[in-house]
N, C-alpha and C. Protein backbone atom coordinates (compact mmCIF):
# COMPACT_ATOMS: atom_id res chain seq x y z
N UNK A 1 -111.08 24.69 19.86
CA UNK A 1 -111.30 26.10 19.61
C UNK A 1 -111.26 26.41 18.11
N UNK A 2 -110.33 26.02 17.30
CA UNK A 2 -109.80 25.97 15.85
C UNK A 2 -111.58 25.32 14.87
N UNK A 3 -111.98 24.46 15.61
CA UNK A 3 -113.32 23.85 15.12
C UNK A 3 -114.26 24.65 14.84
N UNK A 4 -114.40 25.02 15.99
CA UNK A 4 -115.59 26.15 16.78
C UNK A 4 -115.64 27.56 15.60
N UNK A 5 -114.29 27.96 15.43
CA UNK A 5 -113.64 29.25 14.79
C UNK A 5 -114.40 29.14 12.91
N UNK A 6 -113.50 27.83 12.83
CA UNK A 6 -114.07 27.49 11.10
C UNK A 6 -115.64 27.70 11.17
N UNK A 7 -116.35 26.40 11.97
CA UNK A 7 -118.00 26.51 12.14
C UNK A 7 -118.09 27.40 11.89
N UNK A 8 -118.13 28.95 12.54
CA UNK A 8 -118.97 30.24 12.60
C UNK A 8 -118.20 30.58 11.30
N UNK A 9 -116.83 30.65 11.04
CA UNK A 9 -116.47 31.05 9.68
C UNK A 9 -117.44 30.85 8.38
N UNK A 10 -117.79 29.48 8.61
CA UNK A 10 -118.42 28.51 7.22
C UNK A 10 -119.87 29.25 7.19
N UNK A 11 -120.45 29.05 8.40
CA UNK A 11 -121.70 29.61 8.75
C UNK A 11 -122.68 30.48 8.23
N UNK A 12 -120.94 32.03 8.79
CA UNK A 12 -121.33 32.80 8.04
C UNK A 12 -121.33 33.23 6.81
N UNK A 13 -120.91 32.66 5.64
CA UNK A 13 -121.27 32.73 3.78
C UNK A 13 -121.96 31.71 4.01
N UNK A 14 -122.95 30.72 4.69
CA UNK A 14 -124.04 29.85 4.56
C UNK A 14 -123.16 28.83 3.43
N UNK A 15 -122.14 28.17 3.47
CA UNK A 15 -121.63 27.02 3.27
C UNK A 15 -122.03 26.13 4.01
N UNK A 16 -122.41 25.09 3.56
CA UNK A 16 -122.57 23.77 3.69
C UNK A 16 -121.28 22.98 4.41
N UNK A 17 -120.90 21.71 4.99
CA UNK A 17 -119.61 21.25 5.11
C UNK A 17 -119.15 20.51 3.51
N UNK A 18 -119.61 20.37 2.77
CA UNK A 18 -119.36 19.64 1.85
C UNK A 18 -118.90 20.89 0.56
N UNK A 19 -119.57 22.15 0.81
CA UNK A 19 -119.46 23.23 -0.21
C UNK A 19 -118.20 23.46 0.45
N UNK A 20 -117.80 23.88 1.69
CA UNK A 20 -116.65 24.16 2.50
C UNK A 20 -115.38 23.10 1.94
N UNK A 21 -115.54 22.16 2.01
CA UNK A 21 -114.67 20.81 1.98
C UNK A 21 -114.17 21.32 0.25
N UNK A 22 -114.98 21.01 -0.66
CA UNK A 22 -114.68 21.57 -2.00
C UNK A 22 -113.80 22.70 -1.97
N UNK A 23 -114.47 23.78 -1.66
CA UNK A 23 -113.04 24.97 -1.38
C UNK A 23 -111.81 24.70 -0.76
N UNK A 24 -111.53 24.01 0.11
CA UNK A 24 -110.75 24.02 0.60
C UNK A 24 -109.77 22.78 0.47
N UNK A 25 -110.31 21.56 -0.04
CA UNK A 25 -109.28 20.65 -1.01
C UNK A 25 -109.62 19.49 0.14
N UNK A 26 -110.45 19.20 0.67
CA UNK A 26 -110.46 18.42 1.82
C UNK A 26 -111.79 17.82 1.82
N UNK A 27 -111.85 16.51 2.83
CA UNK A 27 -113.29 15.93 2.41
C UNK A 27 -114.37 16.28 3.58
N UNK A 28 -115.80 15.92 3.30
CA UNK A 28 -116.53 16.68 4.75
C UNK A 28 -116.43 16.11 5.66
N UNK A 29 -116.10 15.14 5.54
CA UNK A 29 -115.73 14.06 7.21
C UNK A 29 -114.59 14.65 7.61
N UNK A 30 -113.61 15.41 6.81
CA UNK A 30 -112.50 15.91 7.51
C UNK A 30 -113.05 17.28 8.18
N UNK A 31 -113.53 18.23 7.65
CA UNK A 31 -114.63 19.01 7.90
C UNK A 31 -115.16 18.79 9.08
N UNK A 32 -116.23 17.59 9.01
CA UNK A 32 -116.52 17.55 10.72
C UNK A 32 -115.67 17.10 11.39
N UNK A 33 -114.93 16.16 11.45
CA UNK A 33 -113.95 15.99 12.59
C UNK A 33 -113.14 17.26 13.14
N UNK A 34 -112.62 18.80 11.95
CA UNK A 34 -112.40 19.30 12.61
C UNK A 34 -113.03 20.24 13.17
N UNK A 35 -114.70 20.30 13.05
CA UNK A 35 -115.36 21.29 13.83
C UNK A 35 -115.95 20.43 15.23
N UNK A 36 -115.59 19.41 15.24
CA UNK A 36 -116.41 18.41 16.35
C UNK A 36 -114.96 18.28 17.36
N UNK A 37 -113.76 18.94 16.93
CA UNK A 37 -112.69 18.99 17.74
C UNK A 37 -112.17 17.50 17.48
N UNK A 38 -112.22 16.42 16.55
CA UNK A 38 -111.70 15.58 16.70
C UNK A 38 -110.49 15.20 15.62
N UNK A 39 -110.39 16.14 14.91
CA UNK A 39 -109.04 16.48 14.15
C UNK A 39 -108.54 17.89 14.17
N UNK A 40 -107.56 18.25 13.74
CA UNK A 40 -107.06 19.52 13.51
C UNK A 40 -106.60 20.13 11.97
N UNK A 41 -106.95 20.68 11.57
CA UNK A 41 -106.41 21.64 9.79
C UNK A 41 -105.10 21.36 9.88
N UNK A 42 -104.05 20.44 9.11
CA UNK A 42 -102.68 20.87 8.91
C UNK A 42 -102.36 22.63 8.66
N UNK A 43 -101.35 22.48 8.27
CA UNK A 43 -100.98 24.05 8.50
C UNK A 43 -100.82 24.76 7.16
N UNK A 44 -101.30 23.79 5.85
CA UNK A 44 -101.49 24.08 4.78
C UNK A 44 -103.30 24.57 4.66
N UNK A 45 -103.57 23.52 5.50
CA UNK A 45 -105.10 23.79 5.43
C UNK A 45 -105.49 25.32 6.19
N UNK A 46 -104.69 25.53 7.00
CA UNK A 46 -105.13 26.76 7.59
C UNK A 46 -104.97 27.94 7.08
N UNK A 47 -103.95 28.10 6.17
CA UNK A 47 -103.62 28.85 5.67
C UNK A 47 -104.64 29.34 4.60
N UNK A 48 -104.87 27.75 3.77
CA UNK A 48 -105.99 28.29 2.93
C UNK A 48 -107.40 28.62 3.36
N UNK A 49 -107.93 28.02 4.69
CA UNK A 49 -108.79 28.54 5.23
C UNK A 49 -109.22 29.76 5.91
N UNK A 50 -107.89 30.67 5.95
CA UNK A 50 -107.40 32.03 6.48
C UNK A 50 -107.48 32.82 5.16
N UNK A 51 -107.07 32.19 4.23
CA UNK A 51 -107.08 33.05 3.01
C UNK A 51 -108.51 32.99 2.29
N UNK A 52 -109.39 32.29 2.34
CA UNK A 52 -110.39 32.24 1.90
C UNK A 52 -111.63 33.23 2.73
N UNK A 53 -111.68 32.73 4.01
CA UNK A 53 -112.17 33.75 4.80
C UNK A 53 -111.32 35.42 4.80
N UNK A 54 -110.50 35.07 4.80
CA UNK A 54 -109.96 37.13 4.62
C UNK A 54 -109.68 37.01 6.08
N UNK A 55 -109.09 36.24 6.61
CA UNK A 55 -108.44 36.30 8.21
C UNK A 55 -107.32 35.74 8.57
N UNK A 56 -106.68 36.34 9.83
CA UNK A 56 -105.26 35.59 10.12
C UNK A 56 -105.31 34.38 10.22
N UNK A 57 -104.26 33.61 10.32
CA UNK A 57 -103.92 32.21 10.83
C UNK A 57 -104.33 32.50 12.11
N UNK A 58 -103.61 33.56 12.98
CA UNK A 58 -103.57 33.62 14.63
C UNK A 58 -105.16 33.71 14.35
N UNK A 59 -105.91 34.32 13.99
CA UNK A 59 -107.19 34.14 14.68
C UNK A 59 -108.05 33.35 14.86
N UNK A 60 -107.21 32.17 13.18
CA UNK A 60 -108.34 30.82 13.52
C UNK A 60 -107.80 29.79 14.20
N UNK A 61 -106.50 30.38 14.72
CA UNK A 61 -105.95 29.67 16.02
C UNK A 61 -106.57 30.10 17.45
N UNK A 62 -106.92 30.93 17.20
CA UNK A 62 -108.02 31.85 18.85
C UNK A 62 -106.35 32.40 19.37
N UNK A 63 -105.32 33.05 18.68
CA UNK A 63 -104.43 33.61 19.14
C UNK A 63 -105.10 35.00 19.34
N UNK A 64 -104.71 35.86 20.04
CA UNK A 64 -104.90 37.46 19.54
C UNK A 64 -104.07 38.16 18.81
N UNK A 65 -104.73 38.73 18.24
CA UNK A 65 -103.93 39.71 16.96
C UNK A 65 -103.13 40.61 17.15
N UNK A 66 -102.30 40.66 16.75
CA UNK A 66 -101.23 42.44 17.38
C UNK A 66 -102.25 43.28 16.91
N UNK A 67 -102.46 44.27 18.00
CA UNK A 67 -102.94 45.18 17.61
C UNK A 67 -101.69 46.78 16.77
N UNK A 68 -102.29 46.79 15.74
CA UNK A 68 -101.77 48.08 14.98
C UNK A 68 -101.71 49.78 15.36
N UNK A 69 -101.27 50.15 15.21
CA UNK A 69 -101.25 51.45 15.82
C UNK A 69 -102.32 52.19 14.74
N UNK A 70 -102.92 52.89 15.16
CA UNK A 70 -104.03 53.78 14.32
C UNK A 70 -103.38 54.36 12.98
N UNK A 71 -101.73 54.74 13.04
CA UNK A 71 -102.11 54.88 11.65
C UNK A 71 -101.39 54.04 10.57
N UNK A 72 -100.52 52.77 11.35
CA UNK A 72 -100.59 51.51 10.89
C UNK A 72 -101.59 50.75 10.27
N UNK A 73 -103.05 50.96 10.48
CA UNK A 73 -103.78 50.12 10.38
C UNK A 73 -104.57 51.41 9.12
N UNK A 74 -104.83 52.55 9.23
CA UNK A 74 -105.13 53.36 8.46
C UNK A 74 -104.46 53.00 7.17
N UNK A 75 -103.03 52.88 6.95
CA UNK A 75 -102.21 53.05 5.97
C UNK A 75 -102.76 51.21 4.97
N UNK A 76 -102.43 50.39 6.16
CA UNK A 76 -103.01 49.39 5.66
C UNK A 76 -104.12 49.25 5.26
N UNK A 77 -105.63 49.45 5.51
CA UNK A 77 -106.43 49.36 5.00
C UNK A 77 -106.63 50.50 3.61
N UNK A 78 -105.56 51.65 3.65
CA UNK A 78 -105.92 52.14 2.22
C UNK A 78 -105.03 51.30 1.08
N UNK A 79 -104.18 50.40 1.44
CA UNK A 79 -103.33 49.60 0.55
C UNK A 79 -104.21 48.81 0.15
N UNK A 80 -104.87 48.32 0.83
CA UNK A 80 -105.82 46.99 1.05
C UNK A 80 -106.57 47.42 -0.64
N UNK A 81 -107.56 48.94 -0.04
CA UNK A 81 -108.31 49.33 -0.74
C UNK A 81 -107.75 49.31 -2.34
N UNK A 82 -106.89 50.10 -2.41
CA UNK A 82 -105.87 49.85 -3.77
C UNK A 82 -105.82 48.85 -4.22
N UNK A 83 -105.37 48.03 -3.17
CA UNK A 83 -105.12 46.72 -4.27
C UNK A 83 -106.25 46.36 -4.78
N UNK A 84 -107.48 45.99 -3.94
CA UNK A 84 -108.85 45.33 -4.01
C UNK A 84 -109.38 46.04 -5.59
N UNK A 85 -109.27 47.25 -5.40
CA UNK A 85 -110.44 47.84 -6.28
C UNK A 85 -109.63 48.57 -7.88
N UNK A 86 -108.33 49.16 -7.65
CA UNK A 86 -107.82 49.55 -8.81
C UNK A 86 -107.07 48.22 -9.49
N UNK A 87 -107.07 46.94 -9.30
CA UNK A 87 -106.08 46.60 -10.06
C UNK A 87 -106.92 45.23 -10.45
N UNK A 88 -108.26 45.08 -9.87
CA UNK A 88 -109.51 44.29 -10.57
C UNK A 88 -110.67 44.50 -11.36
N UNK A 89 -109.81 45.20 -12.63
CA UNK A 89 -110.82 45.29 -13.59
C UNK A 89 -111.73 46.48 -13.58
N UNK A 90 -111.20 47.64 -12.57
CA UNK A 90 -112.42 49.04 -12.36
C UNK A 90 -112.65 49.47 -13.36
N UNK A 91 -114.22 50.26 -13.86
CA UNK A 91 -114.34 50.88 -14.30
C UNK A 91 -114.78 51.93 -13.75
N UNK A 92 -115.32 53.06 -14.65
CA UNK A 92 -116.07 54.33 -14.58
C UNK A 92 -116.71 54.67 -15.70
N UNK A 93 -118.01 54.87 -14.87
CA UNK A 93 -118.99 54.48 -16.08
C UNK A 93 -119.20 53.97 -16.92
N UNK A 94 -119.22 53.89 -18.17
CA UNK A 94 -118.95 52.93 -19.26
C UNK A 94 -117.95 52.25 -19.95
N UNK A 95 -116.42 53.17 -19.39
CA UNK A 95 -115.54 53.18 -19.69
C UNK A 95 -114.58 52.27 -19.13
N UNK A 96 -113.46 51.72 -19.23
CA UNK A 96 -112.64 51.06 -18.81
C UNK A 96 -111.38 51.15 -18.07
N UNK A 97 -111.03 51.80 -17.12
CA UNK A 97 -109.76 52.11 -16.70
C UNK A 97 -108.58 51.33 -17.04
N UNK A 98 -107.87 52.28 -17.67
CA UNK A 98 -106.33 51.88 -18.12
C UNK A 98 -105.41 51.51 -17.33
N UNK A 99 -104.32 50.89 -17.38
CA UNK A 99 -103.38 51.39 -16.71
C UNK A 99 -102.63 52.28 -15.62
N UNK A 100 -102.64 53.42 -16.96
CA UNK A 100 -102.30 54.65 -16.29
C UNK A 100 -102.86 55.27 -15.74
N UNK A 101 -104.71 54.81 -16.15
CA UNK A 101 -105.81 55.92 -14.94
C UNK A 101 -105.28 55.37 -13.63
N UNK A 102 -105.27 53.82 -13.62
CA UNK A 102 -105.35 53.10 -12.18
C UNK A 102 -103.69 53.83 -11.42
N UNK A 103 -102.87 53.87 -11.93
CA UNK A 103 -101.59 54.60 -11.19
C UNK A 103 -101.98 56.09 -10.86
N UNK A 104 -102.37 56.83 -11.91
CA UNK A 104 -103.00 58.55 -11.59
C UNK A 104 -103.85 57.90 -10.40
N UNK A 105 -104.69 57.01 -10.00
CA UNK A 105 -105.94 57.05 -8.98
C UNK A 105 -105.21 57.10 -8.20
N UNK A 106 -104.30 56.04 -7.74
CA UNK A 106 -103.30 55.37 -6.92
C UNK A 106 -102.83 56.69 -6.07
N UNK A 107 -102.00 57.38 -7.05
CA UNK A 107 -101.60 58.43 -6.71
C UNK A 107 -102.58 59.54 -6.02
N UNK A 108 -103.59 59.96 -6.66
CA UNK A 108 -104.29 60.90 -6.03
C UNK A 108 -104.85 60.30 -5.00
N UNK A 109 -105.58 59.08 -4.29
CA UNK A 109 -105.92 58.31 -3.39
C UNK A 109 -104.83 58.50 -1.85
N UNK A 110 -103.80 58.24 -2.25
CA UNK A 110 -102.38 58.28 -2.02
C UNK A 110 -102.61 59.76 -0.77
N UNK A 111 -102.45 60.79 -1.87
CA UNK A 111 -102.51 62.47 -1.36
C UNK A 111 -102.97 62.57 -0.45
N UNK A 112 -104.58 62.65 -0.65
CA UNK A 112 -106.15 62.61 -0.39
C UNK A 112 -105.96 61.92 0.90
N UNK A 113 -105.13 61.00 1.17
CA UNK A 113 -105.20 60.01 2.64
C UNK A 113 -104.81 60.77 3.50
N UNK A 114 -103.40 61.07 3.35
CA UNK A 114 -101.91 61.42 3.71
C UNK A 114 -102.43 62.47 4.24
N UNK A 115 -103.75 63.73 3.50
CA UNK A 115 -103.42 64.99 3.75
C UNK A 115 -104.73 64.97 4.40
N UNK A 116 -105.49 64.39 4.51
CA UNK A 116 -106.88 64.08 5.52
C UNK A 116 -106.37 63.28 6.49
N UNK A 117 -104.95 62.35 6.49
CA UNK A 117 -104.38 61.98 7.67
C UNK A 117 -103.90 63.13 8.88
N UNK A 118 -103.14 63.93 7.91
CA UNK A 118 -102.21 65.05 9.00
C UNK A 118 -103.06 66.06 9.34
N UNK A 119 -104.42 66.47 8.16
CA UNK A 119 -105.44 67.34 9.22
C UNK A 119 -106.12 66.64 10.32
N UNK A 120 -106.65 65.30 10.26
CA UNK A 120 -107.13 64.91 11.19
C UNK A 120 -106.30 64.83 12.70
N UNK A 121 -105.36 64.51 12.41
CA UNK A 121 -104.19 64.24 13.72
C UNK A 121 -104.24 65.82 13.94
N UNK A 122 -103.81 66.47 13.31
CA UNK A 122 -103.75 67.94 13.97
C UNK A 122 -104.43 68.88 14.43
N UNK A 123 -105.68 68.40 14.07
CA UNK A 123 -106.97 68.97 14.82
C UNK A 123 -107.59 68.06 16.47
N UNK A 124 -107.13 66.84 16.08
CA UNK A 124 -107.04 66.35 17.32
C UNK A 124 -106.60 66.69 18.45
N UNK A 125 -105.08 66.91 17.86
CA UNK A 125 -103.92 67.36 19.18
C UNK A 125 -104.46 68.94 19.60
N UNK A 126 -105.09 70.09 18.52
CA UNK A 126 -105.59 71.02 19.43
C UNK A 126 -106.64 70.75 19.94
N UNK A 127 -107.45 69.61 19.74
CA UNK A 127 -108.88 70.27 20.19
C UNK A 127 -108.62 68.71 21.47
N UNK A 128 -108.00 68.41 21.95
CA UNK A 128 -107.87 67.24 22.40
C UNK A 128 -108.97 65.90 22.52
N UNK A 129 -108.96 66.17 20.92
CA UNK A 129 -109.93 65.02 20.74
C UNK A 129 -111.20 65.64 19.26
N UNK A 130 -111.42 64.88 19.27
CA UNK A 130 -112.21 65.41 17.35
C UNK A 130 -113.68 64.83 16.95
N UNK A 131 -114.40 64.94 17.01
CA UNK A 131 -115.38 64.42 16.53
C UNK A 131 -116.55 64.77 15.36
N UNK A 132 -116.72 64.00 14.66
CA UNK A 132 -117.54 64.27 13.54
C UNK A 132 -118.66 64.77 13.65
């Protein structure tokens, strides 16, 4: 299953097994053996193969994922966003974001969630249910 999982992983950025093998510190015969099911990723390898793809361990184990509560997963993906985009080099327009712009963003991002979080929930609970 773990084979099967990488394959479609690799697949999809159109890696090669040998471009794959390079990323990941490993050779392509190790590569196919573990998409042909005849080896398995140590647990170093999976990790980096989880981190490279942007996915759990459990999933390239074919575990299922805890699922998050809606605004568990809300909160997380605006962290996500933060991290990703204010603290790699953003600009605006020509200009360069500082420091302190990226904490002011942080912050107003922050608000902006929080307070489009609690209208959304609260328009929900009257209207029993919300749609765009």
């Amino acid at each position: 299953m773990i084979g099967q999982i990488i394959k479609d992983l690799r697949r999809s950025k159109k890696l090669s097994q040998t471009e794959f093998a390079k990323i990941v510190g490993v050779s392509q015969t190790t590569v196919t053996a573990w998409e042909t099911g005849k080896a398995e990723p140590s647990s170093s390898a999976i990790t980096r193969i989880a981190d490279y793809f942007d996915v759990s361990t459990d999933y390239l184990l074919g575990r299922p994922e805890k699922k998050l509560s809606s605004e568990e997963q809300e909160t997380k993906d605006l962290k996500k966003f933060l991290e990703n985009n204010l603290d790699n080099g953003m600009t605006f327009g020509d200009g360069k974001v500082t420091q302190e712009d990226r904490e002011k963003l942080e912050i107003a991002l922050t608000q902006i969630f929080y307070r489009y979080h609690d209208e959304f929930k609260k328009r929900k609970e009257e209207k029993g249910g919300f749609k765009f």
